[in-house]
PDB file of N, CA and C in Angstrom:
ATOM      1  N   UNK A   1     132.461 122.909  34.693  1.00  0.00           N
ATOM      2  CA  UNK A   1     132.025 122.736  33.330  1.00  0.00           C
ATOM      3  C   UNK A   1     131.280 121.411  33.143  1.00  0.00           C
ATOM      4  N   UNK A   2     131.635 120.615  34.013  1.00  0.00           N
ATOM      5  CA  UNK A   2     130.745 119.426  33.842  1.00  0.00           C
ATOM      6  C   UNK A   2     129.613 118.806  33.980  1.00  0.00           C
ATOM      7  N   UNK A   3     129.128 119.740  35.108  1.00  0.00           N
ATOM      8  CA  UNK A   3     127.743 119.775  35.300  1.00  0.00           C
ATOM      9  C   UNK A   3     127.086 120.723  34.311  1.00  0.00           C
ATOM     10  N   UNK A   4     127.059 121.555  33.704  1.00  0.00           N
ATOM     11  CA  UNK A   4     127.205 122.238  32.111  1.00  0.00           C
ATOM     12  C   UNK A   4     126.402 121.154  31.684  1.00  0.00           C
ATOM     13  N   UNK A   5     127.538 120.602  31.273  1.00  0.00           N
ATOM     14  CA  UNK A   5     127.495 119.968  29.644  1.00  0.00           C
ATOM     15  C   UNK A   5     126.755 118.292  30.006  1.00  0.00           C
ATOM     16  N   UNK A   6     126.465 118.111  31.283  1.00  0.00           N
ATOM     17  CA  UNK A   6     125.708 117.370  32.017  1.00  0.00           C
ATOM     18  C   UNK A   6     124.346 117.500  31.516  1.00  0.00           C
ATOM     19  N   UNK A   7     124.111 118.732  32.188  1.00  0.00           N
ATOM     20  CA  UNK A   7     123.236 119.565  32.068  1.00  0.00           C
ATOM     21  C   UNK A   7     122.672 119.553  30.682  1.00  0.00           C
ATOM     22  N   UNK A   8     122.709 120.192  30.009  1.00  0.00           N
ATOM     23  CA  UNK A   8     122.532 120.126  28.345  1.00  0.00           C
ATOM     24  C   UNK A   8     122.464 118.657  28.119  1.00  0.00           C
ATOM     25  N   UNK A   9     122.871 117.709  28.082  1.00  0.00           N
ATOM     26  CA  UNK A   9     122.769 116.400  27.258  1.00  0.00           C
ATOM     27  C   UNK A   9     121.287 115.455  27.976  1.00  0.00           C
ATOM     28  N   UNK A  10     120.841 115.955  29.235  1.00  0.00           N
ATOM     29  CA  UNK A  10     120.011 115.728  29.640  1.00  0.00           C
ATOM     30  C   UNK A  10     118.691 116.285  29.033  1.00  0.00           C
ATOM     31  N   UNK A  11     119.206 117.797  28.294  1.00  0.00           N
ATOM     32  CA  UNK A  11     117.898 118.394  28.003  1.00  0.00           C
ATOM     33  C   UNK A  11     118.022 117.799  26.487  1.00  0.00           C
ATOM     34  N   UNK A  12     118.943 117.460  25.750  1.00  0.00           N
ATOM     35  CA  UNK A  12     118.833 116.677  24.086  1.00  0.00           C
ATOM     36  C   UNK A  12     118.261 116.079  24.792  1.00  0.00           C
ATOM     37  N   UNK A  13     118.239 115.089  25.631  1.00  0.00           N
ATOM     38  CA  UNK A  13     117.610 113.562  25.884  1.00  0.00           C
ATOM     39  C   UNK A  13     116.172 113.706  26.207  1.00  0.00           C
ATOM     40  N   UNK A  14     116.098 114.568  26.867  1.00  0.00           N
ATOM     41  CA  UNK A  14     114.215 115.140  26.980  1.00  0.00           C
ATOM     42  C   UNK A  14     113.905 115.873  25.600  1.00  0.00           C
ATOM     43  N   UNK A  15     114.721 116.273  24.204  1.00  0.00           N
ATOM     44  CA  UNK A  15     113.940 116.487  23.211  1.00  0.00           C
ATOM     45  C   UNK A  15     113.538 115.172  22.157  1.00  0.00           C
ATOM     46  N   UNK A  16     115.115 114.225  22.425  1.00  0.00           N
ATOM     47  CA  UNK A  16     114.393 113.082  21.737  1.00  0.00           C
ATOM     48  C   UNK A  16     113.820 112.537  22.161  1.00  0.00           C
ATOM     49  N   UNK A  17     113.292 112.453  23.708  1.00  0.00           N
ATOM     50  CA  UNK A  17     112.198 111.827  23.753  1.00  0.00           C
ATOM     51  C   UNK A  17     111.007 112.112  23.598  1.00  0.00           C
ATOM     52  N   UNK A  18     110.642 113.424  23.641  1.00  0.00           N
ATOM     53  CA  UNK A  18     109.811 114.249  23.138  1.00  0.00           C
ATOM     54  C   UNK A  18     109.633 113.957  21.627  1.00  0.00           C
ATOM     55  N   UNK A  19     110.223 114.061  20.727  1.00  0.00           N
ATOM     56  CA  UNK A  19     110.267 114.264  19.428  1.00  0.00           C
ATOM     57  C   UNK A  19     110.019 112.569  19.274  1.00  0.00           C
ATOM     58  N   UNK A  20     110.360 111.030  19.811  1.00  0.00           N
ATOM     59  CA  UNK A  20     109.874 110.346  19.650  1.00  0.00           C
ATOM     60  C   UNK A  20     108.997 110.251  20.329  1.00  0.00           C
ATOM     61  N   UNK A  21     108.156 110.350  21.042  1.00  0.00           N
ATOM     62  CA  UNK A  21     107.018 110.983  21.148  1.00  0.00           C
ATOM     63  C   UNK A  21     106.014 111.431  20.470  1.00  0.00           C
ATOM     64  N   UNK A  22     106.003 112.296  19.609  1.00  0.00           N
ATOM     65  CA  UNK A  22     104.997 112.667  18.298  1.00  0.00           C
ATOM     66  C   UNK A  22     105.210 112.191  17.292  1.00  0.00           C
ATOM     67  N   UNK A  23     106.725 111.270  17.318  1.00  0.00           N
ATOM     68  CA  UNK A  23     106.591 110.755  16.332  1.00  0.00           C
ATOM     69  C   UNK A  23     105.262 108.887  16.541  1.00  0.00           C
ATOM     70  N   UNK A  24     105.624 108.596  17.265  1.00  0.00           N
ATOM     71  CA  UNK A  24     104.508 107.707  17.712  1.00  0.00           C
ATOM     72  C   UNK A  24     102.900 107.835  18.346  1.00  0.00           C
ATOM     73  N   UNK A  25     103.098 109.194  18.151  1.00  0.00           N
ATOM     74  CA  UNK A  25     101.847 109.716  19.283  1.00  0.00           C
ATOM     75  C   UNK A  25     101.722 108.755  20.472  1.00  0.00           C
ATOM     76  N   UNK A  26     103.022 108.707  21.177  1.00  0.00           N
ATOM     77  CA  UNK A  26     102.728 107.914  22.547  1.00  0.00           C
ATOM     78  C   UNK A  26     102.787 109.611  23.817  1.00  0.00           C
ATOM     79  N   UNK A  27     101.563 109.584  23.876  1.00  0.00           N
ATOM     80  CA  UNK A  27     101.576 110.484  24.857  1.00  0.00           C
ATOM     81  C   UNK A  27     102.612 110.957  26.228  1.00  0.00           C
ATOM     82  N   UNK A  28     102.854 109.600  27.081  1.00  0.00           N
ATOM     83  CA  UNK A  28     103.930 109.592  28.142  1.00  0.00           C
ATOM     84  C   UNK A  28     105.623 109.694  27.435  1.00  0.00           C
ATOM     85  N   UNK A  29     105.763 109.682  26.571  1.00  0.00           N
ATOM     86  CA  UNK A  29     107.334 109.677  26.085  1.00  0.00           C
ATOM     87  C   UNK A  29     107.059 111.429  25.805  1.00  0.00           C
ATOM     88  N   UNK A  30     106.058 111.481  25.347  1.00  0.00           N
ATOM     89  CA  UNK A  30     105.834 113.205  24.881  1.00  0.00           C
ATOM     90  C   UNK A  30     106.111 114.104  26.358  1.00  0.00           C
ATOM     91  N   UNK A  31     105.399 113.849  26.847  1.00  0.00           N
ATOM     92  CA  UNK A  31     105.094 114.340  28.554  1.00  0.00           C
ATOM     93  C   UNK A  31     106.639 114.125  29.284  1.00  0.00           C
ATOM     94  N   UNK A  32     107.643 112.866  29.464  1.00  0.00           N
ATOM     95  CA  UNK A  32     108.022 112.591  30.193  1.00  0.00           C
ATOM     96  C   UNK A  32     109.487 113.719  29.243  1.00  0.00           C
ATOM     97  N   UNK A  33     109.504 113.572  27.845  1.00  0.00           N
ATOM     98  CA  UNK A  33     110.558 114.746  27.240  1.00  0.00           C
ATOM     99  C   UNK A  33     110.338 115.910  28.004  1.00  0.00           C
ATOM    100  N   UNK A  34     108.997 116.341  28.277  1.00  0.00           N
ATOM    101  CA  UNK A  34     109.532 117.867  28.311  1.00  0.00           C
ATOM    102  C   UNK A  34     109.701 118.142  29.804  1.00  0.00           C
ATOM    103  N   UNK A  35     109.505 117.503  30.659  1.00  0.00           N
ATOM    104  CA  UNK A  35     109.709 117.202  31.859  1.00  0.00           C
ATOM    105  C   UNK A  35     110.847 116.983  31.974  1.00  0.00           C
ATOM    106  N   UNK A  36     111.766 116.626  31.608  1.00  0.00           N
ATOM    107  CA  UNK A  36     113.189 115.866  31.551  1.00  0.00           C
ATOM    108  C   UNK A  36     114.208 117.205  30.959  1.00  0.00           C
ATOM    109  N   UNK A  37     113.173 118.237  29.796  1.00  0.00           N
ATOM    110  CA  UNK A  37     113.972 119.322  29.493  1.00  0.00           C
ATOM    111  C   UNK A  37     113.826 120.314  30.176  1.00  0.00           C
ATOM    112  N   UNK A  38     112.528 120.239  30.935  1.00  0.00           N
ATOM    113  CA  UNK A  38     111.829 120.983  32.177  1.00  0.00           C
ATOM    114  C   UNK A  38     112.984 121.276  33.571  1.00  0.00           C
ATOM    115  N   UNK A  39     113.733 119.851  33.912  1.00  0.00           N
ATOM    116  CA  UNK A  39     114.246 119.826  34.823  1.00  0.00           C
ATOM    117  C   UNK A  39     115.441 120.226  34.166  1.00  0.00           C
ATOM    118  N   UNK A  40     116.459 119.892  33.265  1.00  0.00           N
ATOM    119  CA  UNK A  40     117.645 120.299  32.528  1.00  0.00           C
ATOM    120  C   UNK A  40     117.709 121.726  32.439  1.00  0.00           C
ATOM    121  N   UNK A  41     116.445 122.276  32.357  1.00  0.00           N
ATOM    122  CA  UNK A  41     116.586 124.142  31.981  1.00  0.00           C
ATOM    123  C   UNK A  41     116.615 124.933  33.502  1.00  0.00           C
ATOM    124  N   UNK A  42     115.960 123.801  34.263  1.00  0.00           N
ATOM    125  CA  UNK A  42     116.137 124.617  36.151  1.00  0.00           C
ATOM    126  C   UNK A  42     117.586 124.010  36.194  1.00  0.00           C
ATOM    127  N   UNK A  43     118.188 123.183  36.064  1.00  0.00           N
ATOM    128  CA  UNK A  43     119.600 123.126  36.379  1.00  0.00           C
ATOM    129  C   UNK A  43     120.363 123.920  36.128  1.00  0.00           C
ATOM    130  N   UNK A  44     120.268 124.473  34.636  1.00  0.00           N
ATOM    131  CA  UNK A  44     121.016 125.245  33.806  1.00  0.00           C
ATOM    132  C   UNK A  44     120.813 126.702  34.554  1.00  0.00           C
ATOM    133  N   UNK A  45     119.594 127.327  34.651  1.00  0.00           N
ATOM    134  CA  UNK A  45     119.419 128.490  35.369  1.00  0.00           C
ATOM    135  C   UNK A  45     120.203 128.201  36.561  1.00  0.00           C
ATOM    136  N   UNK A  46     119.995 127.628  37.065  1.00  0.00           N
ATOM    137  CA  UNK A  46     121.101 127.182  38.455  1.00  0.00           C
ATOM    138  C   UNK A  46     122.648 127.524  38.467  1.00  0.00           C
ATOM    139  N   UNK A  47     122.866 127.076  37.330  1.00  0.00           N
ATOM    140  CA  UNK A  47     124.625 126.688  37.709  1.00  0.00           C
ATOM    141  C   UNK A  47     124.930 128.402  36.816  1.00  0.00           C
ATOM    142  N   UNK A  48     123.703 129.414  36.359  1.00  0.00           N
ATOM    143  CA  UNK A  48     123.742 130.380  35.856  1.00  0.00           C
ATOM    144  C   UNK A  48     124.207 131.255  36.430  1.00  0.00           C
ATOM    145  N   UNK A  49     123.061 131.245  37.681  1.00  0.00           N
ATOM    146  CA  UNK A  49     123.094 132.309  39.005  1.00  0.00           C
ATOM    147  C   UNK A  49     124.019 131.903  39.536  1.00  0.00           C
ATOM    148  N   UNK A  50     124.722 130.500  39.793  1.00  0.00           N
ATOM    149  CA  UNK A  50     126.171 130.045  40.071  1.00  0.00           C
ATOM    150  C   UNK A  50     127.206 130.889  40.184  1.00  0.00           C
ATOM    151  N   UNK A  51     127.121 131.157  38.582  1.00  0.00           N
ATOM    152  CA  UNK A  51     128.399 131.427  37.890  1.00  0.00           C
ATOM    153  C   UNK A  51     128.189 133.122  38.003  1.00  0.00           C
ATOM    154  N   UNK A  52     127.171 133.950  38.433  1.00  0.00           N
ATOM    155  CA  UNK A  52     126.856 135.118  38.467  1.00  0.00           C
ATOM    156  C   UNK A  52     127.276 135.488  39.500  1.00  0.00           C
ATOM    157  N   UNK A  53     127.028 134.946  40.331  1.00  0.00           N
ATOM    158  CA  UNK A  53     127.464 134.956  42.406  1.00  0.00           C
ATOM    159  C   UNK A  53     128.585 134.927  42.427  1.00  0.00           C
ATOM    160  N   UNK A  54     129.546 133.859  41.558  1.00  0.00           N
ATOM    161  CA  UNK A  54     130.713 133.768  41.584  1.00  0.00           C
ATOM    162  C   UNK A  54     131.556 134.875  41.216  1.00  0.00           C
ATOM    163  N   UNK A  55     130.973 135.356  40.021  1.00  0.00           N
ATOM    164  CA  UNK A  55     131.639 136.633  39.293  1.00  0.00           C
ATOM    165  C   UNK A  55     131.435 137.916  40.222  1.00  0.00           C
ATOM    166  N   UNK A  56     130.708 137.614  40.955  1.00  0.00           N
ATOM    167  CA  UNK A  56     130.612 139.617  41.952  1.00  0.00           C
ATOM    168  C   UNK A  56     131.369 139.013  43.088  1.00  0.00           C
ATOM    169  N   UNK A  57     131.229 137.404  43.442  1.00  0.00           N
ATOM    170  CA  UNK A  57     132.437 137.432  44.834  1.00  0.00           C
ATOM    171  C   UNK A  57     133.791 137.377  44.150  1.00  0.00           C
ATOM    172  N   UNK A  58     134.109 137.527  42.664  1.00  0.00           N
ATOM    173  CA  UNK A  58     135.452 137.298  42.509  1.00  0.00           C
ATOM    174  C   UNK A  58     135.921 139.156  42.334  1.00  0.00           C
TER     175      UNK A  58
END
């Protein structure tokens, strides 16, 4: 569960940086959010198929 909820707080952290981001129109805080939620959403698919693999070997 911890890599979960790991997981997720990484991708808030790539929306506020995103979202401060347009709020300044600083281009790289914009870019580097969704990149940051980019990588948080391949984790999440990850620990998905995880938990899918797990459920047919259980």
């Amino acid at each position: 569960m911890n890599d979960k909820a790991e997981n997720k707080i990484d991708e808030l952290k790539g929306k506020a940086k995103e979202a401060a981001g347009n709020a300044t129109d600083n281009e790289q805080w914009q870019a580097e959010g969704k990149a940051e939620q980019g990588k948080a959403n391949v984790k999440q698919a990850g620990e998905k198929i995880k938990d899918a693999v797990k459920g047919v070997r259980d």
